[in-house]
C-alpha atoms as a PDB file:
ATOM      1  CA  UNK A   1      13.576   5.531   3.827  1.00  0.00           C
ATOM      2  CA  UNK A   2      12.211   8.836   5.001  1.00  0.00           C
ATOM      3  CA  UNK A   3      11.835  11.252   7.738  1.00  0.00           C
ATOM      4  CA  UNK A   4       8.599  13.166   6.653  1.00  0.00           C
ATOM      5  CA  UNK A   5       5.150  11.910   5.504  1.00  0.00           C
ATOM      6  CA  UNK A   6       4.290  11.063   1.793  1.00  0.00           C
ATOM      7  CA  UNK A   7       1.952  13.527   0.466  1.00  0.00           C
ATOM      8  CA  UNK A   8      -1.237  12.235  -1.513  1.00  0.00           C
ATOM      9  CA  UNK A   9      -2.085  13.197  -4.543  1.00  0.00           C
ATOM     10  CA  UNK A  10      -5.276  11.895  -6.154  1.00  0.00           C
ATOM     11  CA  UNK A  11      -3.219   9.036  -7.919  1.00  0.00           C
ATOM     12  CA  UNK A  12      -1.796   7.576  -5.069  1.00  0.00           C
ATOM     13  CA  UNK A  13      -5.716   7.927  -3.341  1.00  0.00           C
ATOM     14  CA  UNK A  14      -6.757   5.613  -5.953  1.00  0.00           C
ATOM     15  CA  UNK A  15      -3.885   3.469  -5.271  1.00  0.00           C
ATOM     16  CA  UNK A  16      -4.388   3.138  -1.825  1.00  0.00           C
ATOM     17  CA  UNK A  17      -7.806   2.820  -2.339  1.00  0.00           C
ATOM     18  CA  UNK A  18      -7.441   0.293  -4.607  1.00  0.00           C
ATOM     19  CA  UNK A  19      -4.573  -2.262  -2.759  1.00  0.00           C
ATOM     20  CA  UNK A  20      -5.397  -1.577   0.738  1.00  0.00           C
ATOM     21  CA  UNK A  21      -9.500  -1.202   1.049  1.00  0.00           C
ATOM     22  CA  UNK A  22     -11.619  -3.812   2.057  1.00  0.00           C
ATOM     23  CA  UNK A  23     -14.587  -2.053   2.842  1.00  0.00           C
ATOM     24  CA  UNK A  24     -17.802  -4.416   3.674  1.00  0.00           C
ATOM     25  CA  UNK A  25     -20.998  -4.521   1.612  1.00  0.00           C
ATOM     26  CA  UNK A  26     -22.943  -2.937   4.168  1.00  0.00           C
ATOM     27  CA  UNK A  27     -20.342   0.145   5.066  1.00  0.00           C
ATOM     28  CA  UNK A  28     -19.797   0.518   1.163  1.00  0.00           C
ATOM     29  CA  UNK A  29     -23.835   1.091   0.385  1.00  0.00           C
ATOM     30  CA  UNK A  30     -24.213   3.090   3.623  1.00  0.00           C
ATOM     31  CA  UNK A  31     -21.471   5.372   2.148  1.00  0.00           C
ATOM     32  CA  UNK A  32     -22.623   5.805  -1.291  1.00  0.00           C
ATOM     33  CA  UNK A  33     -25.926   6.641   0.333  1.00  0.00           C
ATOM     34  CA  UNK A  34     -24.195   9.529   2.799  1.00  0.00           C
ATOM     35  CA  UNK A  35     -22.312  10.643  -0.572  1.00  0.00           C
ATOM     36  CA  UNK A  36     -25.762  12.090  -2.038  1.00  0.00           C
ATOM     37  CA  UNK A  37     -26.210  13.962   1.463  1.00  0.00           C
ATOM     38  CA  UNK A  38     -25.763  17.963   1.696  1.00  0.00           C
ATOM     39  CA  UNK A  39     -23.381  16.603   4.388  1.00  0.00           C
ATOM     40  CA  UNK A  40     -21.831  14.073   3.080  1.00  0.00           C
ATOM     41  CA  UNK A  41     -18.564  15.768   4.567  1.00  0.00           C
ATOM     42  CA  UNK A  42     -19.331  14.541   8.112  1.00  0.00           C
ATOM     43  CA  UNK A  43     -18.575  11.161   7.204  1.00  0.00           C
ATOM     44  CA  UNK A  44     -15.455   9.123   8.197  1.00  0.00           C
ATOM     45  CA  UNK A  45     -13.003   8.337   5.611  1.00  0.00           C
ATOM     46  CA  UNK A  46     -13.119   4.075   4.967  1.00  0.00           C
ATOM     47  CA  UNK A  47      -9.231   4.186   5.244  1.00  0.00           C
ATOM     48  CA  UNK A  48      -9.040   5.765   8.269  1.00  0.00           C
ATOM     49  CA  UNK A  49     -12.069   3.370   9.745  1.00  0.00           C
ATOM     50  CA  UNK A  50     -10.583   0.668   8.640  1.00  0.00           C
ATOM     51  CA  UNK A  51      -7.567   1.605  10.243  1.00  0.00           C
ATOM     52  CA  UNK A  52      -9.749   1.532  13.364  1.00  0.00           C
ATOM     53  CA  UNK A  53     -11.352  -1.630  12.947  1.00  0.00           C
ATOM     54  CA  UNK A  54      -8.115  -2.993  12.822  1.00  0.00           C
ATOM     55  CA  UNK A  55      -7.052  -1.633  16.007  1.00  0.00           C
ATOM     56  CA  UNK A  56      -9.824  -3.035  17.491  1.00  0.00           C
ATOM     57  CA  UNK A  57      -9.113  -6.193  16.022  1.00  0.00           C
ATOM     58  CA  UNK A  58      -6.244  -6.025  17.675  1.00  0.00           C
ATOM     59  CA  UNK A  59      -7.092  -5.186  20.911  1.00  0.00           C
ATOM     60  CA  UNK A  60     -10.017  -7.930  21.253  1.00  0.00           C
ATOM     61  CA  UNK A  61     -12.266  -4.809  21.505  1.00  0.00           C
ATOM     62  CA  UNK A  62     -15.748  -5.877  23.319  1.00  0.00           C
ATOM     63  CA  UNK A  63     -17.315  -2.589  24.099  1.00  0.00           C
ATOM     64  CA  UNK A  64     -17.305   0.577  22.103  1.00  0.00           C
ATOM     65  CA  UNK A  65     -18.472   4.238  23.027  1.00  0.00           C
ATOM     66  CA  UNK A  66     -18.951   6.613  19.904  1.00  0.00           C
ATOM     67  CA  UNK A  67     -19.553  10.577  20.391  1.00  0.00           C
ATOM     68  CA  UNK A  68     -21.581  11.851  17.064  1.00  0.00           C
ATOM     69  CA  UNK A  69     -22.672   8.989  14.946  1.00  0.00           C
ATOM     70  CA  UNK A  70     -23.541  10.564  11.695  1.00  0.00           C
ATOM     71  CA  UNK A  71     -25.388   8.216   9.835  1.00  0.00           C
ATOM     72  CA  UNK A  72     -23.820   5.030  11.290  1.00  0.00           C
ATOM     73  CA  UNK A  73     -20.912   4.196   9.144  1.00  0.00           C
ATOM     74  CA  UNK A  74     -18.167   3.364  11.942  1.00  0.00           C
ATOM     75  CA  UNK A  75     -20.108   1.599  14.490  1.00  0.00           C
ATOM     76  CA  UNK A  76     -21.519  -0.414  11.449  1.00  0.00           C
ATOM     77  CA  UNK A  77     -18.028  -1.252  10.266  1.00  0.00           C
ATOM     78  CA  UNK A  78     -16.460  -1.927  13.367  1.00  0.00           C
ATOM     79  CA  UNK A  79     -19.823  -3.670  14.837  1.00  0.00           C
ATOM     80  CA  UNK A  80     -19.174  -6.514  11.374  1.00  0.00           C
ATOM     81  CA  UNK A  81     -15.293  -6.772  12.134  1.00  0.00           C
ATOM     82  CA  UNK A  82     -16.130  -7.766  15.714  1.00  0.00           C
ATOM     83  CA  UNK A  83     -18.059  -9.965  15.596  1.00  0.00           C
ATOM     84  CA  UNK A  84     -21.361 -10.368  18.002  1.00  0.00           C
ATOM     85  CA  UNK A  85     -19.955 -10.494  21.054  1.00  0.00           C
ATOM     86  CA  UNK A  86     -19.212  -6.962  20.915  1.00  0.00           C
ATOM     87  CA  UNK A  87     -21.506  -3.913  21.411  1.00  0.00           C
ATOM     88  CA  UNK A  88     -21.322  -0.078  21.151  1.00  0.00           C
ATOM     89  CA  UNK A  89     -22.730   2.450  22.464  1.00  0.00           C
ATOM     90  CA  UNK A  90     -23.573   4.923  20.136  1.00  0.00           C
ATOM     91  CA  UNK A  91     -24.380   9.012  21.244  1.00  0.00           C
ATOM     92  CA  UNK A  92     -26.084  10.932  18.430  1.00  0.00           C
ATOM     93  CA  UNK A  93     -28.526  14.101  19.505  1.00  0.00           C
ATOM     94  CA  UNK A  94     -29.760  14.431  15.691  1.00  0.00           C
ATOM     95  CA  UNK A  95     -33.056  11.941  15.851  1.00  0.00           C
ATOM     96  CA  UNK A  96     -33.092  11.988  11.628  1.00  0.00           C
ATOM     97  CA  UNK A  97     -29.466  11.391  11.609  1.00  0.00           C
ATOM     98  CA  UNK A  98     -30.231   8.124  14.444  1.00  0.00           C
ATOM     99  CA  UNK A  99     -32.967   6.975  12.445  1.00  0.00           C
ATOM    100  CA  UNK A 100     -30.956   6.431   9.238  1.00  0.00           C
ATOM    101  CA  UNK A 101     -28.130   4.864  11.128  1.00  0.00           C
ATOM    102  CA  UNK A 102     -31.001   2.303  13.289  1.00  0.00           C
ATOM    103  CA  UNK A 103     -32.024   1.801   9.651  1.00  0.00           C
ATOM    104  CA  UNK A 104     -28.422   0.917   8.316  1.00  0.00           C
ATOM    105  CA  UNK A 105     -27.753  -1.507  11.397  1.00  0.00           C
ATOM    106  CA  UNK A 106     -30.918  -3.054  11.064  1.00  0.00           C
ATOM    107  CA  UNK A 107     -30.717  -3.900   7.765  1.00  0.00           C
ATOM    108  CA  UNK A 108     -26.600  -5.335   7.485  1.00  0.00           C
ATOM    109  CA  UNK A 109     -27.924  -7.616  10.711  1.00  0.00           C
ATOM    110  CA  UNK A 110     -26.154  -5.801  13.773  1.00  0.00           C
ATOM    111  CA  UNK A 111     -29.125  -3.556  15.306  1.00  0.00           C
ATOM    112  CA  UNK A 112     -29.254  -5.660  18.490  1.00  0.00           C
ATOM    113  CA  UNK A 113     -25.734  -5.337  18.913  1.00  0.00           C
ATOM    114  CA  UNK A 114     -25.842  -1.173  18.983  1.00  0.00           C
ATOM    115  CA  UNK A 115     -27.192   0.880  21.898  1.00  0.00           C
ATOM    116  CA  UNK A 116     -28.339   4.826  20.478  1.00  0.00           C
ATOM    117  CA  UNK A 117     -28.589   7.196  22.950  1.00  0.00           C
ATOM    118  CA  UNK A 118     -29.901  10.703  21.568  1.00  0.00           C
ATOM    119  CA  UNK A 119     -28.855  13.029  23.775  1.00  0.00           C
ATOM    120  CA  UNK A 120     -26.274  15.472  23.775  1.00  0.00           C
ATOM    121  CA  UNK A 121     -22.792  14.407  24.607  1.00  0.00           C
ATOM    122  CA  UNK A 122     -22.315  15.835  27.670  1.00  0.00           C
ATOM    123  CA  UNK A 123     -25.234  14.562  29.037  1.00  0.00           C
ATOM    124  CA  UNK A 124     -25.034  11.539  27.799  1.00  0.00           C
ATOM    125  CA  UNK A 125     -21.116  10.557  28.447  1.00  0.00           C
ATOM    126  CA  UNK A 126     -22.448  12.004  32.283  1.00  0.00           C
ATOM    127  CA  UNK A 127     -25.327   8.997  32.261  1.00  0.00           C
ATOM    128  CA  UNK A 128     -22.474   6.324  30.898  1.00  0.00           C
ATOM    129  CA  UNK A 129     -20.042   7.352  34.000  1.00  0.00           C
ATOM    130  CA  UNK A 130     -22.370   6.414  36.688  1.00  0.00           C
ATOM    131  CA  UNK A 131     -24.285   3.824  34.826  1.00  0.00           C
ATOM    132  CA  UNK A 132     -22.811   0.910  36.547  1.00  0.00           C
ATOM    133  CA  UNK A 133     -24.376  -1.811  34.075  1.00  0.00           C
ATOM    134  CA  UNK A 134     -22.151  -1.710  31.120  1.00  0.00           C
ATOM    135  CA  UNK A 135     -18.455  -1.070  32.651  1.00  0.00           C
ATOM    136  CA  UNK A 136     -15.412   0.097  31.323  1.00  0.00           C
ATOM    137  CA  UNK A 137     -14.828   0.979  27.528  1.00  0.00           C
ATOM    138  CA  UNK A 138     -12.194  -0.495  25.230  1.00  0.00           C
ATOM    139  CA  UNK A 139     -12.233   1.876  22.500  1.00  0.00           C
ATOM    140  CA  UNK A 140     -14.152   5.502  22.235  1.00  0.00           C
ATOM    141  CA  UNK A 141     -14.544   7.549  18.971  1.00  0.00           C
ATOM    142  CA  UNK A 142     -14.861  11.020  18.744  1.00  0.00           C
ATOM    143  CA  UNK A 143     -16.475  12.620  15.837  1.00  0.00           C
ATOM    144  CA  UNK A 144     -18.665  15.299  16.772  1.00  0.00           C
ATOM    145  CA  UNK A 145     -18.750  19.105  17.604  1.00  0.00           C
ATOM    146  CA  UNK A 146     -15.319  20.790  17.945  1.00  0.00           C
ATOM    147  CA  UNK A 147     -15.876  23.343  20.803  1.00  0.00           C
ATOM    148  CA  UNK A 148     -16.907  20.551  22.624  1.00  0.00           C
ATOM    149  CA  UNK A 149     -14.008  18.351  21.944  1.00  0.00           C
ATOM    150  CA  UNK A 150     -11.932  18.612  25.368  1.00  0.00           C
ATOM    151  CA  UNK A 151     -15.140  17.835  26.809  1.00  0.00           C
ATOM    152  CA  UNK A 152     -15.881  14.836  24.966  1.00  0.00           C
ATOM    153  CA  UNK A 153     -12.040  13.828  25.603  1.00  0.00           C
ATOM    154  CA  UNK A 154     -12.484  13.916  28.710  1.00  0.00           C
ATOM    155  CA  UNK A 155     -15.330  12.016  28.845  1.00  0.00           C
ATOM    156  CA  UNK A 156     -14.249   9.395  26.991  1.00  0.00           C
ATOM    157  CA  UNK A 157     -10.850   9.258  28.930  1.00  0.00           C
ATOM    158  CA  UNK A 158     -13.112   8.587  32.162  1.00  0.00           C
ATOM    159  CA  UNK A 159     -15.554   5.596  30.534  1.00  0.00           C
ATOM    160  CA  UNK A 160     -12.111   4.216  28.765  1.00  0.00           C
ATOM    161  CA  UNK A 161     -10.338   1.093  30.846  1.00  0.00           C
ATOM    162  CA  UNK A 162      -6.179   1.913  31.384  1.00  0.00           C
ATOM    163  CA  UNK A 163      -4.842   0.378  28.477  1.00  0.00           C
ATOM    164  CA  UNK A 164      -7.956   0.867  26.267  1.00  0.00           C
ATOM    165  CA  UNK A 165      -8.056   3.435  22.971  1.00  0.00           C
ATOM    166  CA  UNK A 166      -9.332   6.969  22.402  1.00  0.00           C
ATOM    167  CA  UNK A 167      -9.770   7.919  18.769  1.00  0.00           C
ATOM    168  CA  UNK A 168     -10.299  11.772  17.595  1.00  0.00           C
ATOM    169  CA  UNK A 169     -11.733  12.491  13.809  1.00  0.00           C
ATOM    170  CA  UNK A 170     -10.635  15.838  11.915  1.00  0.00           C
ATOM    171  CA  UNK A 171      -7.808  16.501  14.147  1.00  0.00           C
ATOM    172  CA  UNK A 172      -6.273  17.844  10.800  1.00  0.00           C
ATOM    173  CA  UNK A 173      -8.928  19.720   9.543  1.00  0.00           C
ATOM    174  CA  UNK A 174      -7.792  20.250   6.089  1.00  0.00           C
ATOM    175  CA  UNK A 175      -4.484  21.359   6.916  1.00  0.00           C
ATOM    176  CA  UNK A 176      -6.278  24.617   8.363  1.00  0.00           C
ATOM    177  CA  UNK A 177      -4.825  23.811  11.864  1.00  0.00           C
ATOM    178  CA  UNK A 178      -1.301  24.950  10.637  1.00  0.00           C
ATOM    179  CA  UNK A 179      -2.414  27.472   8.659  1.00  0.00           C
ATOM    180  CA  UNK A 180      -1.793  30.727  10.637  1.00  0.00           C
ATOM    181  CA  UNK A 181      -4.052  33.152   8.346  1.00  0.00           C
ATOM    182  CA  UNK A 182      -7.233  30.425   9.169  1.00  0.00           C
ATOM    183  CA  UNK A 183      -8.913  32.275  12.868  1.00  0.00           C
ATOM    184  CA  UNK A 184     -12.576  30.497  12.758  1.00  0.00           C
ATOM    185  CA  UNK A 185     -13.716  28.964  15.690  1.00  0.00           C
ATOM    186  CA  UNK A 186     -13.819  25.746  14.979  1.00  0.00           C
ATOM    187  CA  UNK A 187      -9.700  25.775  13.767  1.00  0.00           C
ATOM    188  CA  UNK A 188      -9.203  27.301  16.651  1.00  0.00           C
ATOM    189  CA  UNK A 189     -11.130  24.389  18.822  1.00  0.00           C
ATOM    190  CA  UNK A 190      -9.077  22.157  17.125  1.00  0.00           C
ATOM    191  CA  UNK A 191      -5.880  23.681  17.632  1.00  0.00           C
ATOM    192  CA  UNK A 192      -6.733  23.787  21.576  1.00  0.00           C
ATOM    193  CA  UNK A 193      -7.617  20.192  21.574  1.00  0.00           C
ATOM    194  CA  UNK A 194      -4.576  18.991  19.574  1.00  0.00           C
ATOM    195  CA  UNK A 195      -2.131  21.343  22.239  1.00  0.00           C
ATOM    196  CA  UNK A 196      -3.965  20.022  25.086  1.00  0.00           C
ATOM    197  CA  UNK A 197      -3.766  16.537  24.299  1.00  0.00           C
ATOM    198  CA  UNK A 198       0.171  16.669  23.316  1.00  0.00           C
ATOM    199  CA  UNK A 199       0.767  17.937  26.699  1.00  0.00           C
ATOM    200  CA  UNK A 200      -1.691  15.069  28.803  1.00  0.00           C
ATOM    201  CA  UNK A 201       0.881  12.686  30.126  1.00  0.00           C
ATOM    202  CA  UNK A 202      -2.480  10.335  31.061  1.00  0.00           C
ATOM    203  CA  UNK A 203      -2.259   9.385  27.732  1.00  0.00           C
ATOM    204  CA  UNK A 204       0.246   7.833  24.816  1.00  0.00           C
ATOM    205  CA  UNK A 205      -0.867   9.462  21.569  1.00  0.00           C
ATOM    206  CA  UNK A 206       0.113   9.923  17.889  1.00  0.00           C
ATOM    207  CA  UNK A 207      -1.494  12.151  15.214  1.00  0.00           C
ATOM    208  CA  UNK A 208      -1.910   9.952  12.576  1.00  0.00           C
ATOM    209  CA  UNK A 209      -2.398  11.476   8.635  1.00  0.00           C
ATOM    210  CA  UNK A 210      -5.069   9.751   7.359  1.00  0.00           C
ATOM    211  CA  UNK A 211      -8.131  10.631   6.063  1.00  0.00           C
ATOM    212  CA  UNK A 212      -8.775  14.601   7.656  1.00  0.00           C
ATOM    213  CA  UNK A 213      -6.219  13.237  10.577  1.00  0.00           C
ATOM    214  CA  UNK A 214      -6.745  11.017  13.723  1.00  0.00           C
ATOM    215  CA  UNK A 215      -5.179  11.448  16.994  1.00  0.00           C
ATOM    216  CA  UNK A 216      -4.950   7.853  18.696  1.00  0.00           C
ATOM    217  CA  UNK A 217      -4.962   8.204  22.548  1.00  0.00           C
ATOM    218  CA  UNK A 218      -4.050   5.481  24.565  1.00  0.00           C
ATOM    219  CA  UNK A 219      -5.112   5.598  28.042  1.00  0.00           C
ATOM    220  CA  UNK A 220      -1.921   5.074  30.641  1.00  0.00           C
ATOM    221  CA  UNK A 221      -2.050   2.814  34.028  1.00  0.00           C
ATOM    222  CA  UNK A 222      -1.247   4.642  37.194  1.00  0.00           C
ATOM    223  CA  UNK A 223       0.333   1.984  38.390  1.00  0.00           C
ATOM    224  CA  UNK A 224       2.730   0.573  35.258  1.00  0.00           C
ATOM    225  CA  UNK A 225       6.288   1.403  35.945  1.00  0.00           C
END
């Protein structure tokens, strides 16, 4: 037994890599592709979207809201572990970065099953709150710009049903977040997001370590005891 978290070196990586990863064809191409990319960096770790998809599982997710797509990789994933009676809804402003994840989708079979908006967030997460044809949200990821994280929280927390799941990328960032010497901006987003979160009693959370850190956010009902 222990009280802290195991530390991973790159032995026990491989390892875990090795005995716990079963990343789909599909997800496992699109990443070696996003590997050559100048940034590459922006992608999701496959542990830690795995993890997801098997939240999702889970939860019988049917409808998913992403902010900052990247090239794909997670709605692609999760979009194969559901199953087609699910659909996302996928926000991504960068029209190259869309077009290689429509491409990606397209080609492992789940296109139809994806909506891309490309738009910023705000705007966009605005649109999905009084767009009355789609409903309520089971499960939102966040992965995009960290100044506009609260934002995008609390976004997400408004499209998200009580009961349904909130998921925030890089809320480790490297370990910079705890490192007091480390005064960017975007640490210091991060930090504010982390503290404001901890103290929102709308939500049950935990800060899970995996991959560059994922805060889970489950959204509360008013009116459970």
């Amino acid at each position: 037994m222990s009280q802290s978290t195991l530390q991973l070196d790159a032995t026990l990586a491989h390892y875990l890599h090795e005995r716990s990863l079963r990343e789909p064809g599909p997800c496992r191409r699109l990443r070696a592709a996003a590997n050559e990319r100048d940034d590459a960096h922006l992608l999701s770790s496959p542990e830690q979207v795995q993890l997801l998809a098997l939240l999702a599982r889970l939860m019988r997710v049917r409808r998913v809201v992403e902010v900052g797509t990247y090239v794909g990789y997670t709605p692609l994933w999760l979009s194969l572990a559901l199953g087609p009676g699910a659909r996302a809804t996928c926000i991504e402003q960068d029209r190259a970065l869309a077009q290689v994840a429509r491409q990606a989708w397209d080609e492992a079979g789940v296109g139809e099953r994806i909506e891309l908006v490309c738009e910023p967030a705000d705007r966009a997460l605005g649109d999905l709150r009084h767009d009355g044809r789609i409903g309520p949200f089971d499960l939102a990821y966040i992965d995009a710009d960290k100044a506009g994280q609260i934002d995008h929280y609390e976004g997400c927390l408004d499209l998200v049903r009580p009961g349904g799941l909130i998921a925030v990328d890089n809320t480790l960032w490297q370990g910079r977040v705890a490192d007091p010497d480390d005064t960017s901006a975007t640490t210091a987003a991060i930090r504010r997001f982390n503290a404001y979160v901890h103290g929102d009693e709308r939500v049950a959370l935990s800060l899970v370590p995996i991959g560059d850190g994922v805060t889970l956010l489950q959204k509360l009902d008013p009116d459970d005891p």
